[in-house]
N, C-alpha and C. Protein backbone atom coordinates (compact mmCIF):
# COMPACT_ATOMS: atom_id res chain seq x y z
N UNK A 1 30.41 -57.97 -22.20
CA UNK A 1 29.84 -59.13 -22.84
C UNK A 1 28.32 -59.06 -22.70
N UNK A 2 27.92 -59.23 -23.28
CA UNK A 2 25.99 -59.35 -23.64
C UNK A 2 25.56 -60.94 -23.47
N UNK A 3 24.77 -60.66 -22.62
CA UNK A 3 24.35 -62.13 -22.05
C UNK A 3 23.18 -62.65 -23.12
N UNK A 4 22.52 -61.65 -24.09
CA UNK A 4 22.00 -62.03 -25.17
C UNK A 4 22.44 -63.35 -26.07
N UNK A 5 23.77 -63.14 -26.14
CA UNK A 5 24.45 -64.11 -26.95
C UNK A 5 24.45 -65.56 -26.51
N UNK A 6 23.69 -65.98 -25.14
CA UNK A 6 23.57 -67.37 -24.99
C UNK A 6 22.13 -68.25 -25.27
N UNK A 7 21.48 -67.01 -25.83
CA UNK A 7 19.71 -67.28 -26.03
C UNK A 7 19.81 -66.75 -27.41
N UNK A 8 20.78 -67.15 -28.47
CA UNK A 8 20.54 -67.20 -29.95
C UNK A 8 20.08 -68.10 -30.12
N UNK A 9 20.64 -69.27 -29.72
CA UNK A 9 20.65 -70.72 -30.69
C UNK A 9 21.52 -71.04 -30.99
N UNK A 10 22.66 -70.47 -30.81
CA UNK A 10 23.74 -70.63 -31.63
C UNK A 10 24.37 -71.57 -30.94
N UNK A 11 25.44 -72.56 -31.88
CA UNK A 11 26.04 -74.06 -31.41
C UNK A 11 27.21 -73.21 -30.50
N UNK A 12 27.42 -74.28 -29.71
CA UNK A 12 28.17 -74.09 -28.36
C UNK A 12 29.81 -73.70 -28.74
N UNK A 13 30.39 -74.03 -29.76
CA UNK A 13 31.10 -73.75 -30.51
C UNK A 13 31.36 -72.29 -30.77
N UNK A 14 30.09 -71.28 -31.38
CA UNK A 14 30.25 -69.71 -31.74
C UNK A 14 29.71 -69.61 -30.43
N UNK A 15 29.61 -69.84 -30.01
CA UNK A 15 29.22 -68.83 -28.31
C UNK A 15 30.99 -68.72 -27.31
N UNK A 16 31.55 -70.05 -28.11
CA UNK A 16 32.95 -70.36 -27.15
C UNK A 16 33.48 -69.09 -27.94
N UNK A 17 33.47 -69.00 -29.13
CA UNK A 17 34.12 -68.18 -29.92
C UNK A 17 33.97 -66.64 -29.98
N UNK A 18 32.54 -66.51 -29.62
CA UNK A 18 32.29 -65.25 -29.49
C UNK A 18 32.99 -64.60 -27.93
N UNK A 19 33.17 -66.02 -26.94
CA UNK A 19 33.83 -65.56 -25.67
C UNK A 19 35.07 -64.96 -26.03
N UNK A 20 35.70 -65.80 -26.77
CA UNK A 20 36.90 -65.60 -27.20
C UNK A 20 36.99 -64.71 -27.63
N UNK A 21 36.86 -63.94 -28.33
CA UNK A 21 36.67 -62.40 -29.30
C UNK A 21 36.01 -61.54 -27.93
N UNK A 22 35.70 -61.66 -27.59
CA UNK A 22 35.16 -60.94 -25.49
C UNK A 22 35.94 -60.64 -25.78
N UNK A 23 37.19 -61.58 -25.21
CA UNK A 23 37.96 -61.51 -23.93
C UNK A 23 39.33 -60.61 -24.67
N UNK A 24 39.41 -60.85 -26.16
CA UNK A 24 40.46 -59.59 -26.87
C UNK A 24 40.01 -58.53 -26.97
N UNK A 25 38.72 -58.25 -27.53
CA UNK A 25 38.28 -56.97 -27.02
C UNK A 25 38.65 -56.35 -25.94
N UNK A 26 38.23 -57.07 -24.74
CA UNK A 26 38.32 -56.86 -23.49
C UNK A 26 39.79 -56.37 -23.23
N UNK A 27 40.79 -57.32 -23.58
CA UNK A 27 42.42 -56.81 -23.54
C UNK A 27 42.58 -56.36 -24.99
N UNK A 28 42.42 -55.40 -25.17
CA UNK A 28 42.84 -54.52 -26.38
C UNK A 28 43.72 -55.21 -27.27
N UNK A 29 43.35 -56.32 -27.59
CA UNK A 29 44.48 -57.45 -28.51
C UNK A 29 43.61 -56.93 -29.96
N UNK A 30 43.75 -56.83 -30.94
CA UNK A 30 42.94 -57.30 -32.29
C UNK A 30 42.32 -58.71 -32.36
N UNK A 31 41.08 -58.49 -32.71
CA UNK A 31 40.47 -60.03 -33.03
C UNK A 31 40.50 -60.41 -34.21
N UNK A 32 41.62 -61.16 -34.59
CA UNK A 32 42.63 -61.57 -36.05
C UNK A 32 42.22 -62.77 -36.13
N UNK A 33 42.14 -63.68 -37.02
CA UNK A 33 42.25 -65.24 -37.33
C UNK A 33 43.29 -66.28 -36.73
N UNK A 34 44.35 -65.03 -36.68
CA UNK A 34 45.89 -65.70 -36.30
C UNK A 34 45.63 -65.74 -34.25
N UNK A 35 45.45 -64.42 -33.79
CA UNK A 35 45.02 -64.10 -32.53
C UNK A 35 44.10 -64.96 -31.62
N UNK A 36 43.00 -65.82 -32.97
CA UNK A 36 41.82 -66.26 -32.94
C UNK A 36 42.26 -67.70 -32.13
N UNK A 37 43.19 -68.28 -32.89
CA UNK A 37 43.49 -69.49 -33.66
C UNK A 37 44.24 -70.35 -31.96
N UNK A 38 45.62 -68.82 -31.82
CA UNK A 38 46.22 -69.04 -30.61
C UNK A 38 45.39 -69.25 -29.68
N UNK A 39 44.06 -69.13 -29.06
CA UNK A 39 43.21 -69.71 -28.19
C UNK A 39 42.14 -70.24 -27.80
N UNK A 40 42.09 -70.57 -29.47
CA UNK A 40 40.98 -71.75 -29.55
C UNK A 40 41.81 -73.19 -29.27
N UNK A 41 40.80 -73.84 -28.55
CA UNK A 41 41.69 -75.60 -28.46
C UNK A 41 40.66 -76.34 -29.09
N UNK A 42 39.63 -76.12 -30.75
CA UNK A 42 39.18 -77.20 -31.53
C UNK A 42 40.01 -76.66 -32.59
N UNK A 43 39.52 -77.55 -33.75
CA UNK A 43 40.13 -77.96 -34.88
C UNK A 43 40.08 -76.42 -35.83
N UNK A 44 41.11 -76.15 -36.89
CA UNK A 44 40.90 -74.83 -37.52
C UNK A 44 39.67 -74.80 -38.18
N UNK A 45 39.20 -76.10 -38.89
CA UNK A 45 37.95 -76.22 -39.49
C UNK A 45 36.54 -75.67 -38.57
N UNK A 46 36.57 -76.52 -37.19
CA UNK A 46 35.59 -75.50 -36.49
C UNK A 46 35.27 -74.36 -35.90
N UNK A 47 36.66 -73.77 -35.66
CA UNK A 47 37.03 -72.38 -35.89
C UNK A 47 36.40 -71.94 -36.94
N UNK A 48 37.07 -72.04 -38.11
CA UNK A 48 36.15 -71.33 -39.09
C UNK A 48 34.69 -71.47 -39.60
N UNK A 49 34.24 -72.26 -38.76
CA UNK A 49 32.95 -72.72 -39.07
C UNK A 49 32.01 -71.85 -38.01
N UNK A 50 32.78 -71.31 -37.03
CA UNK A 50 32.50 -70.40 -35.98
C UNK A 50 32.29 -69.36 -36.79
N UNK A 51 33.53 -68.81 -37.25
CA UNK A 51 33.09 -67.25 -37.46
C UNK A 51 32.44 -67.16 -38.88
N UNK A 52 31.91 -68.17 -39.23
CA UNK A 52 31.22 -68.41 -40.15
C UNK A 52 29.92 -67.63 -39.56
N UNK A 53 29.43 -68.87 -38.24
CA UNK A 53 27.90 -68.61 -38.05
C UNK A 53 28.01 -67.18 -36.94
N UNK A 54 28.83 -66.72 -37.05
CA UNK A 54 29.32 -65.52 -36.28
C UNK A 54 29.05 -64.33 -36.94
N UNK A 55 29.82 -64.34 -38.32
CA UNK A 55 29.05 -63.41 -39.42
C UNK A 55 27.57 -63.78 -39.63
N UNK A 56 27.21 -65.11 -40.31
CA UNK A 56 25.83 -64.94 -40.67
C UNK A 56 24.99 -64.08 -39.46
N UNK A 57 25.04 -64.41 -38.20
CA UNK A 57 24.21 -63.82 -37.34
C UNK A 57 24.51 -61.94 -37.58
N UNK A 58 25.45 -61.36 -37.55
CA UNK A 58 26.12 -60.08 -38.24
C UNK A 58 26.44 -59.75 -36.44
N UNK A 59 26.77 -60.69 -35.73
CA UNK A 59 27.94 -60.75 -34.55
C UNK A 59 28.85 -60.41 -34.72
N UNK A 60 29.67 -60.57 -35.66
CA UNK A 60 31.17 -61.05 -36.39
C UNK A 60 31.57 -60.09 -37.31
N UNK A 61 32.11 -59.03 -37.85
CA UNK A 61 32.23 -58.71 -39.29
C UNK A 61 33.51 -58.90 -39.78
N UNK A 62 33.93 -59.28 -41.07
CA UNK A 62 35.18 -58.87 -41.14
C UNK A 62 35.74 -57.73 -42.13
N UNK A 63 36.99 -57.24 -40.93
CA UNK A 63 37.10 -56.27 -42.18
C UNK A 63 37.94 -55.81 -42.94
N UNK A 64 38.99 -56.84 -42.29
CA UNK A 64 40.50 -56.94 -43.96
C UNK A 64 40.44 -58.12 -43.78
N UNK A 65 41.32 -59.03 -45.15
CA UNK A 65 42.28 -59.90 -45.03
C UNK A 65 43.02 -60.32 -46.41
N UNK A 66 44.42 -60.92 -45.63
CA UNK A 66 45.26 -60.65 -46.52
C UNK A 66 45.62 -62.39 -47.22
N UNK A 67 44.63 -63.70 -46.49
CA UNK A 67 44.73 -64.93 -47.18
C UNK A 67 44.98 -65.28 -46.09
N UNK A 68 45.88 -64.91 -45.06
CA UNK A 68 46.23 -65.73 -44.40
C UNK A 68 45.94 -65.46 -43.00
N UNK A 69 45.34 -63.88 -42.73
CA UNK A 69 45.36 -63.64 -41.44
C UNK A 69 44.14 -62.62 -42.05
N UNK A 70 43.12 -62.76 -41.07
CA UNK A 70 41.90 -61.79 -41.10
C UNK A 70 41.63 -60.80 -40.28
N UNK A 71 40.92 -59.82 -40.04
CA UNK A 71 41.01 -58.54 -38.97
C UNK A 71 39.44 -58.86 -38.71
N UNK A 72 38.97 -59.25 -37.67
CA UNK A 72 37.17 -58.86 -37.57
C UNK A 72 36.59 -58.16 -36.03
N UNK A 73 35.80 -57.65 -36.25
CA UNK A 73 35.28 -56.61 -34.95
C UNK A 73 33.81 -57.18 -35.00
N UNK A 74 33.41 -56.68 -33.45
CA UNK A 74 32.48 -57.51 -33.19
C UNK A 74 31.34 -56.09 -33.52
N UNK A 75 30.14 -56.43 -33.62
CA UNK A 75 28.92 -55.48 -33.77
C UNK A 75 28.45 -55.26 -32.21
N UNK A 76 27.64 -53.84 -33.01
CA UNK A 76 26.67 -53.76 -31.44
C UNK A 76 26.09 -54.80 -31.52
N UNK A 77 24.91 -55.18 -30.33
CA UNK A 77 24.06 -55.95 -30.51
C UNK A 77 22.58 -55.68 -30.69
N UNK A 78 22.77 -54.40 -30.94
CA UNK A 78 21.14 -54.40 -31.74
C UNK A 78 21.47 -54.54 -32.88
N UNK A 79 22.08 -54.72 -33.84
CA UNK A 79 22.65 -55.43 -35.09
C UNK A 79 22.61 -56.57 -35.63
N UNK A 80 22.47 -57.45 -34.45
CA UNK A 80 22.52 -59.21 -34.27
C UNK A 80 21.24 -59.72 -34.87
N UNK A 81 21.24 -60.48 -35.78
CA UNK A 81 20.26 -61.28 -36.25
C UNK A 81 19.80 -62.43 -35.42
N UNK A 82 18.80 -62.31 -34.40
CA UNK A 82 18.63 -63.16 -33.66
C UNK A 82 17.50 -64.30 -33.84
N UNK A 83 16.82 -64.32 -35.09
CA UNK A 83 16.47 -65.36 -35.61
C UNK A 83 16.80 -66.00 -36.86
């Protein structure tokens, strides 16, 4: 985990989220929407409002999906748009 990611700016929300996507990385799970979803405890709306500002920063990418379930991997972090 990159301790960078708490000196974006970013709402407390994509930082929970970006933990979250850690910690599957971390256990070789896929970081899916569905994967996502099972351990987030806010609403799906702010979930997706996460990996919203998750991509814009280019934290986040995604890189299938099929409507209902998404596949996304996280970037290096010299990649990260940090302003």
């Amino acid at each position: 985990m990159n301790q960078k990611i708490f000196k974006m700016g970013l709402s407390t929300e994509a930082v929970s989220l970006y933990l979250i996507c850690y910690s599957l990385y971390d256990d070789q799970v896929t970081i899916s929407s569905r994967n996502l979803m099972d351990r987030w405890n806010a609403s799906h709306d702010a979930m997706d409002a996460s990996v919203q500002e998750l991509i814009h920063r280019n934290i986040l990418q995604k890189i299938i999906s099929d409507g209902k379930n998404s596949i996304y991997k996280m970037t290096d972090d010299a990649d990260w748009i940090t302003d």
